[in-house]
N, C-alpha and C. Protein backbone atom coordinates (compact mmCIF):
# COMPACT_ATOMS: atom_id res chain seq x y z
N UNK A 1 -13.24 16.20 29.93
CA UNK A 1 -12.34 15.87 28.85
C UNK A 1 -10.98 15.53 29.46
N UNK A 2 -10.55 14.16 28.69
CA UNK A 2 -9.31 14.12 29.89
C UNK A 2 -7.68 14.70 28.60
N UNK A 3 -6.84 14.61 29.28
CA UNK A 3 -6.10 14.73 28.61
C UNK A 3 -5.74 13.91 27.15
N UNK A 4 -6.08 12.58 27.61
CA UNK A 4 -5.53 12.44 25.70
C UNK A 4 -6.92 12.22 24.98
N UNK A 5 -8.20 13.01 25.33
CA UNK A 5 -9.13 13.54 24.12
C UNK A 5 -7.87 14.76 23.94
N UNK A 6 -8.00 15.66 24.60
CA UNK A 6 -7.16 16.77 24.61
C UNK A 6 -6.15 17.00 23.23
N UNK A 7 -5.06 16.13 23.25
CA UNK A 7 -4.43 15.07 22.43
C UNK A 7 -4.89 14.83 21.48
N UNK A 8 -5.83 14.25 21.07
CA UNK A 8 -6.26 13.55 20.22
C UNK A 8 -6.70 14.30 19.06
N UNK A 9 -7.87 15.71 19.68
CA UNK A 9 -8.49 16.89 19.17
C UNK A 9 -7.21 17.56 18.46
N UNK A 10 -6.03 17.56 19.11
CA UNK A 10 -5.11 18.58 18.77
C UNK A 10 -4.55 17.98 17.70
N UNK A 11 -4.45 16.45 16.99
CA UNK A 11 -3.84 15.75 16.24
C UNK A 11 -4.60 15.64 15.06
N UNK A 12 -6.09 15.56 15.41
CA UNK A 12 -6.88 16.05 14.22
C UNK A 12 -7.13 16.84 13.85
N UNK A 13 -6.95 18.22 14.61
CA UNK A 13 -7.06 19.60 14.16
C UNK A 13 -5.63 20.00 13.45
N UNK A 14 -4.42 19.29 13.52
CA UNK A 14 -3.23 19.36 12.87
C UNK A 14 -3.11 18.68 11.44
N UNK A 15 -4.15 17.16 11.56
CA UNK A 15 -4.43 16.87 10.40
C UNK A 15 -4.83 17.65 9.50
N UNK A 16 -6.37 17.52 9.97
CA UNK A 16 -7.27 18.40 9.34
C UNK A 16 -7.05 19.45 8.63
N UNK A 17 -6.19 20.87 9.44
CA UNK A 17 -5.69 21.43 8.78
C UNK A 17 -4.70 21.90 7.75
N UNK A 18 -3.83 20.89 7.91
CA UNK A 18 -2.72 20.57 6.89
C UNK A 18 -3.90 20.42 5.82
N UNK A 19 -4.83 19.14 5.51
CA UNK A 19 -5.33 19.15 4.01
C UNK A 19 -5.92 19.71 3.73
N UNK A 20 -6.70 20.67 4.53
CA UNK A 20 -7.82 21.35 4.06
C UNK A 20 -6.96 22.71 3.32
N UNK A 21 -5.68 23.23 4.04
CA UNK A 21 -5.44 23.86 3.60
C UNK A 21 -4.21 23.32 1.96
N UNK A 22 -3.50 21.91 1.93
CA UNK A 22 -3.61 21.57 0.82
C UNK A 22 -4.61 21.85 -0.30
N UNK A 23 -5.92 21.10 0.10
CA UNK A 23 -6.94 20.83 -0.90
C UNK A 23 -7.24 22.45 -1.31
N UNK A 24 -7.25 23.32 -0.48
CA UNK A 24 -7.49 24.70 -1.03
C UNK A 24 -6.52 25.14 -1.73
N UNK A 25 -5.42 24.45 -2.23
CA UNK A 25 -4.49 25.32 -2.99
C UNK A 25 -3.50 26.23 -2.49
N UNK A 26 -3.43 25.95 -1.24
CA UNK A 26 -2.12 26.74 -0.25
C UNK A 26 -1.64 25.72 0.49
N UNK A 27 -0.20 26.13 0.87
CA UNK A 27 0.67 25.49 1.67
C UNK A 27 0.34 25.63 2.99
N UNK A 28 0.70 24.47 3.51
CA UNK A 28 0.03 25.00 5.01
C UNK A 28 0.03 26.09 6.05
N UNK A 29 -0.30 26.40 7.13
CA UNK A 29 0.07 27.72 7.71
C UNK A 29 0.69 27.68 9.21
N UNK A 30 1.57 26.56 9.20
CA UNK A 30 2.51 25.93 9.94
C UNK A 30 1.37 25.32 11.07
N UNK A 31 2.28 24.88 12.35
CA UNK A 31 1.69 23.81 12.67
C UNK A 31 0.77 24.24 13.33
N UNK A 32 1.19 25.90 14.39
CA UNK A 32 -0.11 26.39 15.39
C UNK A 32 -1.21 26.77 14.40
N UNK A 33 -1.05 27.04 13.26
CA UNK A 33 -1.85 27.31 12.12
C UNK A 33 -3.11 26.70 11.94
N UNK A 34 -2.41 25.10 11.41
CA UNK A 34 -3.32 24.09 11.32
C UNK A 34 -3.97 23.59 12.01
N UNK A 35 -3.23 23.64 13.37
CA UNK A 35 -4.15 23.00 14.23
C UNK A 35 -5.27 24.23 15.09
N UNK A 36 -5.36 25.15 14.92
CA UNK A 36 -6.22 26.32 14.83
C UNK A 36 -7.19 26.28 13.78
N UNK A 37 -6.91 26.09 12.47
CA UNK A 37 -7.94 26.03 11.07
C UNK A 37 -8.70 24.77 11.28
N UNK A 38 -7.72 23.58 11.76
CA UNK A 38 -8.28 22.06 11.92
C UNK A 38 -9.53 22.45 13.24
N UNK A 39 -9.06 22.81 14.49
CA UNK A 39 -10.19 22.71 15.27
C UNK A 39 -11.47 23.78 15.20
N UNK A 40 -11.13 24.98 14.68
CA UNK A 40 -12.33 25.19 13.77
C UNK A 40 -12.70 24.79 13.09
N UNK A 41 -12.36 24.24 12.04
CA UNK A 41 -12.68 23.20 11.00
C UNK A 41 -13.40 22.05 11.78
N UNK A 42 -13.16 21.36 13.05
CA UNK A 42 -14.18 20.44 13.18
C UNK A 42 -15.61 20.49 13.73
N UNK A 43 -15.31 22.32 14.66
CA UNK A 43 -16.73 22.89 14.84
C UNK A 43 -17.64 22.99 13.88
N UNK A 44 -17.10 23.96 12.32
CA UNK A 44 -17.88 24.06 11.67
C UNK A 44 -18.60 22.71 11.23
N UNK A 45 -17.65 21.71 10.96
CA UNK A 45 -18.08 20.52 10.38
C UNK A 45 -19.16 19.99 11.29
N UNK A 46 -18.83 20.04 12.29
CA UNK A 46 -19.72 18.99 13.49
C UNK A 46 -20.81 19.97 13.59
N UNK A 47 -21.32 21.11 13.51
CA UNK A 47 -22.21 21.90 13.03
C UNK A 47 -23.03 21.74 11.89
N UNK A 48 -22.32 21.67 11.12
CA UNK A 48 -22.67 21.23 9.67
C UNK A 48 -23.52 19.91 9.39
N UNK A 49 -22.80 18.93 10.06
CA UNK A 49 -22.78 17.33 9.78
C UNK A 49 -24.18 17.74 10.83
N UNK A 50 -24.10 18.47 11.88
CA UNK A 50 -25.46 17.97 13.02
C UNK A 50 -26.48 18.58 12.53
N UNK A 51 -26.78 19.75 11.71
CA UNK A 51 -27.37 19.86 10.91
C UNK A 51 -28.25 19.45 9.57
N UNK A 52 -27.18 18.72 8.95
CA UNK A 52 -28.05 17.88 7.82
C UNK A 52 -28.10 16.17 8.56
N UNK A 53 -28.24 16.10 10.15
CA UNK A 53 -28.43 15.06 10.55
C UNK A 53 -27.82 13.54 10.74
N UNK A 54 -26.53 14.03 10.33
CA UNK A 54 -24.92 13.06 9.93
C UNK A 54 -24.55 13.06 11.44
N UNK A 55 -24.37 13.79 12.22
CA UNK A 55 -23.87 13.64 13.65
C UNK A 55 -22.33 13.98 13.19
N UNK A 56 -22.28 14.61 14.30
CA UNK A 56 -20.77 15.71 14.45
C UNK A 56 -19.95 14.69 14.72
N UNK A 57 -18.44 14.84 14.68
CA UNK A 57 -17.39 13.88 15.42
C UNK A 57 -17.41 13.88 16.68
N UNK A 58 -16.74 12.64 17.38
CA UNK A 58 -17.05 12.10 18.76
C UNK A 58 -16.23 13.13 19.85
N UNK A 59 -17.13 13.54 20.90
CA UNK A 59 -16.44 14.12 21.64
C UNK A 59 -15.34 13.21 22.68
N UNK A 60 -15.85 12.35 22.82
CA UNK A 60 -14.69 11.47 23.88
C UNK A 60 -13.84 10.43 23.36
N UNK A 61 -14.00 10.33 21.64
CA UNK A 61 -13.10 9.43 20.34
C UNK A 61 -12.84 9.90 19.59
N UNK A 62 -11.66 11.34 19.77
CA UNK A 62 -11.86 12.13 18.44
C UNK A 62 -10.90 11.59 16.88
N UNK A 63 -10.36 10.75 17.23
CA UNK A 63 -9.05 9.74 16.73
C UNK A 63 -10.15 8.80 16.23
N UNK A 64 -10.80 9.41 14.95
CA UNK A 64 -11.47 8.19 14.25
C UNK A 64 -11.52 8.95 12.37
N UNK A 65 -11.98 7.94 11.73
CA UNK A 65 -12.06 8.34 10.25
C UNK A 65 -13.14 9.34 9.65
N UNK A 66 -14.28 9.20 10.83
CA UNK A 66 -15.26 10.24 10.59
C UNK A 66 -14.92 11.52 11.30
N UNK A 67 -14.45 11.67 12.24
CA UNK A 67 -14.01 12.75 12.96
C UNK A 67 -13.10 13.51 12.00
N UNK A 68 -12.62 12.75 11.54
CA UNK A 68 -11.42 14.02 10.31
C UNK A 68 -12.05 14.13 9.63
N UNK A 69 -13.01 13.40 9.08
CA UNK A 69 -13.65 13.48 7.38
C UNK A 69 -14.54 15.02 8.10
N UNK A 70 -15.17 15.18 8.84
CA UNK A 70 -16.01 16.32 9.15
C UNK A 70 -15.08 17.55 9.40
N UNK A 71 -13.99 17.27 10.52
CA UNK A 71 -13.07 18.23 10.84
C UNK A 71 -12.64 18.90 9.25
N UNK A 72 -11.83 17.77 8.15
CA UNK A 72 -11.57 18.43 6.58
C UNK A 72 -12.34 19.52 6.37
N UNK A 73 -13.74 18.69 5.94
CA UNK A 73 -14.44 19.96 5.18
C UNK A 73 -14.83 20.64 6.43
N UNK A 74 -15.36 21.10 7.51
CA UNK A 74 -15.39 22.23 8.12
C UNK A 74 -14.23 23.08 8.02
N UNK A 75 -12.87 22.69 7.76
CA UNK A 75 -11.62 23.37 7.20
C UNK A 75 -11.99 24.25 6.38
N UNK A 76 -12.17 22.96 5.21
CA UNK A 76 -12.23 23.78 4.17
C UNK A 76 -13.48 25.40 3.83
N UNK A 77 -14.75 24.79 4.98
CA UNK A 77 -15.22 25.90 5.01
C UNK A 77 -15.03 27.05 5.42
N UNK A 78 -14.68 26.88 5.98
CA UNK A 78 -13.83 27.82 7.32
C UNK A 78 -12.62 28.75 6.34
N UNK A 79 -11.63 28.22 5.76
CA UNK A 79 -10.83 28.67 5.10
C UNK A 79 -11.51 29.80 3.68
N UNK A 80 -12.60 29.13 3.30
CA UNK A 80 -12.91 29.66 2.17
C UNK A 80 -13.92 30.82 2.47
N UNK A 81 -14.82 30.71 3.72
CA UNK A 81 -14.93 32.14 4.61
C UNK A 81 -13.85 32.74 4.46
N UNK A 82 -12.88 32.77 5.17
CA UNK A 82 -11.80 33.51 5.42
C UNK A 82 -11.19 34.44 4.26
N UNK A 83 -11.27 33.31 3.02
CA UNK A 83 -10.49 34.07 2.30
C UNK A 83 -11.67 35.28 1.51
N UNK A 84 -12.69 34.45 1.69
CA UNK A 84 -13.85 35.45 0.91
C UNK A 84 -14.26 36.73 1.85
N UNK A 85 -13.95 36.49 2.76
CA UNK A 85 -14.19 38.20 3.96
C UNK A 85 -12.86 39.04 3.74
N UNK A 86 -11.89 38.32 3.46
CA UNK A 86 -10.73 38.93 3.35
C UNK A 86 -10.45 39.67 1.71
N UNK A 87 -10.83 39.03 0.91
CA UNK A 87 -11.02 39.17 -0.26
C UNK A 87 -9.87 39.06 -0.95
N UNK A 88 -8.99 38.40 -0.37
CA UNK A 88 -7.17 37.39 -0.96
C UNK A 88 -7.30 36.56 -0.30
N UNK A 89 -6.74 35.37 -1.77
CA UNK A 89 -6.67 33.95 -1.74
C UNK A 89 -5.88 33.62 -1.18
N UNK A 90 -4.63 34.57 -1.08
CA UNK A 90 -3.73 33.92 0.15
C UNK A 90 -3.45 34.03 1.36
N UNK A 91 -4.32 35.15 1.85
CA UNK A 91 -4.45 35.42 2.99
C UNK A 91 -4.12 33.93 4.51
N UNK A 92 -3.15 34.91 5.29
CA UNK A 92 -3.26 33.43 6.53
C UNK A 92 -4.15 33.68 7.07
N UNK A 93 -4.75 32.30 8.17
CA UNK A 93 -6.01 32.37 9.05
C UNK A 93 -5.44 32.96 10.12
């Protein structure tokens, strides 16, 4: 992995997590936040997606439209674990 996948991962995991944690109804959970929720968020997703046979986001192109669309909702899954083990909705990750 060279440095600007490196980069790249870290920009979609900053995305990512900013909306996922929008779309859930909380403000974001600043930036080391998001980009922590985002790159879990794209495991779960790329888990997810390789699972029902969609194919995970690119490991050596992570700077694409499908790579966030999976990174999102693995967010959002990820988040909504979180809050359901925790058992508060506002809980930070």
């Amino acid at each position: 992995m060279s440095i600007g996948d490196l980069i790249g991962w870290i920009v979609i995991g900053l995305i990512a997590g900013w909306l996922a944690s929008m779309i859930m109804g909380r403000g974001g959970y600043g930036v080391v936040g998001d980009i922590v929720v985002g790159l879990v968020g794209a495991i779960v997703g790329g888990l997810i997606a390789n699972l029902l046979g969609l194919g995970g986001p690119s490991a050596n192109n992570p700077i694409n439209l499908w790579s966030l669309i999976v990174a999102v909702i693995g967010a959002i899954v990820f988040i909504a674990i979180v809050r359901a083990l925790t058992g508060n909705r506002s809980s930070s990750v």
